[in-house]
C-alpha atoms as a PDB file:
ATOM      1  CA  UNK A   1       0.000   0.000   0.000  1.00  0.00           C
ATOM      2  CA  UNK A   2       1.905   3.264  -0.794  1.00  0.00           C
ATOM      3  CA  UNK A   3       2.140   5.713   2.177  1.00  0.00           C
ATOM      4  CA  UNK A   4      -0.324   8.327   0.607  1.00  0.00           C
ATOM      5  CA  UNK A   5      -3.461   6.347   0.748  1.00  0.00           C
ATOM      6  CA  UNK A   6      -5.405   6.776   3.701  1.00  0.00           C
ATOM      7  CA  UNK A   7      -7.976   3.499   2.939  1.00  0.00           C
ATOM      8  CA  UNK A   8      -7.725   0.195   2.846  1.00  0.00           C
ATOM      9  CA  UNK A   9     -10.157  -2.121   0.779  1.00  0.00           C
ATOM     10  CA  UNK A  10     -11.466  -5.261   2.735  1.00  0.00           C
ATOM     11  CA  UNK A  11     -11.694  -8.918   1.285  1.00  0.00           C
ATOM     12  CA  UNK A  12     -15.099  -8.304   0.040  1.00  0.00           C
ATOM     13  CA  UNK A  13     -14.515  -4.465  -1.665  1.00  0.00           C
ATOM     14  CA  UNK A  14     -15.514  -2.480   1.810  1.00  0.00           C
ATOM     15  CA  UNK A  15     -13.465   0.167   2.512  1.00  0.00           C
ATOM     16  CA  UNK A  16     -12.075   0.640   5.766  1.00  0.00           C
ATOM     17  CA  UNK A  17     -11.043   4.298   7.295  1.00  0.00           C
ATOM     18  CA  UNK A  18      -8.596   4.846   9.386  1.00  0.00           C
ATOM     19  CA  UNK A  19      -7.958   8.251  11.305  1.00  0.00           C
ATOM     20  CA  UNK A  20      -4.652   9.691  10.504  1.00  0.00           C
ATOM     21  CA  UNK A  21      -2.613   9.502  13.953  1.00  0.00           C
ATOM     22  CA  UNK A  22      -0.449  12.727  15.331  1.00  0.00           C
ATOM     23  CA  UNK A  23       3.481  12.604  15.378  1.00  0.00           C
ATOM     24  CA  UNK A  24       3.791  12.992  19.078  1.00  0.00           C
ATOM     25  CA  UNK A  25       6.386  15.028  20.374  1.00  0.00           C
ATOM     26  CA  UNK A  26       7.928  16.398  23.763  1.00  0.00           C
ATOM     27  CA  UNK A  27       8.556  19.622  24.278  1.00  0.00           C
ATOM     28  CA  UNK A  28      11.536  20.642  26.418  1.00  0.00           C
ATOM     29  CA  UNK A  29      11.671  23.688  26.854  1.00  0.00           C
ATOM     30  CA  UNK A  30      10.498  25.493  30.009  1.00  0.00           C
ATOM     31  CA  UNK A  31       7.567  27.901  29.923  1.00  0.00           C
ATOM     32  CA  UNK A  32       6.840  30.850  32.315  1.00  0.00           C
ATOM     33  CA  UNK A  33       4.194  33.160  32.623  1.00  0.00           C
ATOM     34  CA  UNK A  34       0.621  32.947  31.615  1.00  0.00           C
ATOM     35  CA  UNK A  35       0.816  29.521  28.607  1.00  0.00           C
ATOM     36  CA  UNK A  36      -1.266  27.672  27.629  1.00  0.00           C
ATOM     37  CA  UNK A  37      -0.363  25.010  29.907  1.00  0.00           C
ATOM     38  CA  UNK A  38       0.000  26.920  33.061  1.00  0.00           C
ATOM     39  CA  UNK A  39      -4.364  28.158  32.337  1.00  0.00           C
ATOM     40  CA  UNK A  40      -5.140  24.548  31.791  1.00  0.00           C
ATOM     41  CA  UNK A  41      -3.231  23.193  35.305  1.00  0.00           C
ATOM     42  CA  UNK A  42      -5.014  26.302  37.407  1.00  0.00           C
ATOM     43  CA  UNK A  43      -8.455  25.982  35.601  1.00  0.00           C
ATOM     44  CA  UNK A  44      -8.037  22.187  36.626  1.00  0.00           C
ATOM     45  CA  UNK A  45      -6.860  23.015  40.102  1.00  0.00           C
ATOM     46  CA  UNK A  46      -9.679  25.674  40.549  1.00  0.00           C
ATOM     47  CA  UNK A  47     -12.491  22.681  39.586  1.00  0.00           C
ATOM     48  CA  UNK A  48     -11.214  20.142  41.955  1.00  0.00           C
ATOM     49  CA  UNK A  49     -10.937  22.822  44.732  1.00  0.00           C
ATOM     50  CA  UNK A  50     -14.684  23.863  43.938  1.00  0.00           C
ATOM     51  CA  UNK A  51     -15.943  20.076  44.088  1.00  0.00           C
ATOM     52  CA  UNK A  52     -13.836  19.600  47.366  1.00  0.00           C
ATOM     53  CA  UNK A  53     -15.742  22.434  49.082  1.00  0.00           C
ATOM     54  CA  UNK A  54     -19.203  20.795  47.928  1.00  0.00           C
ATOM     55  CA  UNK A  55     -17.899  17.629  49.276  1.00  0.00           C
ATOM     56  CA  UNK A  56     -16.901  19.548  52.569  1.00  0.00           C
ATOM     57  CA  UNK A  57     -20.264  21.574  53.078  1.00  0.00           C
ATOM     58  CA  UNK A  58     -21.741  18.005  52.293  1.00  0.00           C
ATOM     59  CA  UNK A  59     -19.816  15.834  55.030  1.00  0.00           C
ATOM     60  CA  UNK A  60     -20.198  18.645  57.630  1.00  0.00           C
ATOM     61  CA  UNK A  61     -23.730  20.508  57.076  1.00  0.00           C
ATOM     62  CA  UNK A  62     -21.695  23.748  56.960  1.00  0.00           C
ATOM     63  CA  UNK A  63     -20.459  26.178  54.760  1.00  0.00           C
ATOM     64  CA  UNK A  64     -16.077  26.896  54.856  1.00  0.00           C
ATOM     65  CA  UNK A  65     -15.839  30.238  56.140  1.00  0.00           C
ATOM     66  CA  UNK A  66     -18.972  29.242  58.664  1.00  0.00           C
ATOM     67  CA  UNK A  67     -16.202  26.284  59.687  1.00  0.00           C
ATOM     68  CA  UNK A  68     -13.582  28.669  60.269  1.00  0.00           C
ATOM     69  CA  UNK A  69     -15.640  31.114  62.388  1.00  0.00           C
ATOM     70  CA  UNK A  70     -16.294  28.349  64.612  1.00  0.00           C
ATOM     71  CA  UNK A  71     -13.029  27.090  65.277  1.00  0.00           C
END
């Protein structure tokens, strides 16, 4: 099969697609500052912090800064 077709045809003439798969590469070099990468990690952080306090007024019956007024 030469490397530009994309298809290949089954015993009985069906064609069968395949998706065309990414070079994957690593990226060494360090980043500061606001990147792309650097939003992603602190919009993930800032989701599982949000679903921790749910879990926390949950568990308790109380809201966080309620918790801390009480301590």
């Amino acid at each position: 099969m030469p490397s530009f077709q994309k298809y290949v045809v089954e015993e009985q003439g069906r064609f069968n697609n395949y998706a065309i798969e990414p070079k994957m590469y690593v990226d060494e070099k360090q980043q500061f500052g606001f990147n792309k990468y650097s939003e992603l990690l602190n919009g993930r952080l800032a989701m599982m912090g949000f679903i921790s306090l749910l879990g926390f007024e949950a568990l308790t019956g109380q809201g966080l800064i309620s918790w801390l007024t009480n301590l």
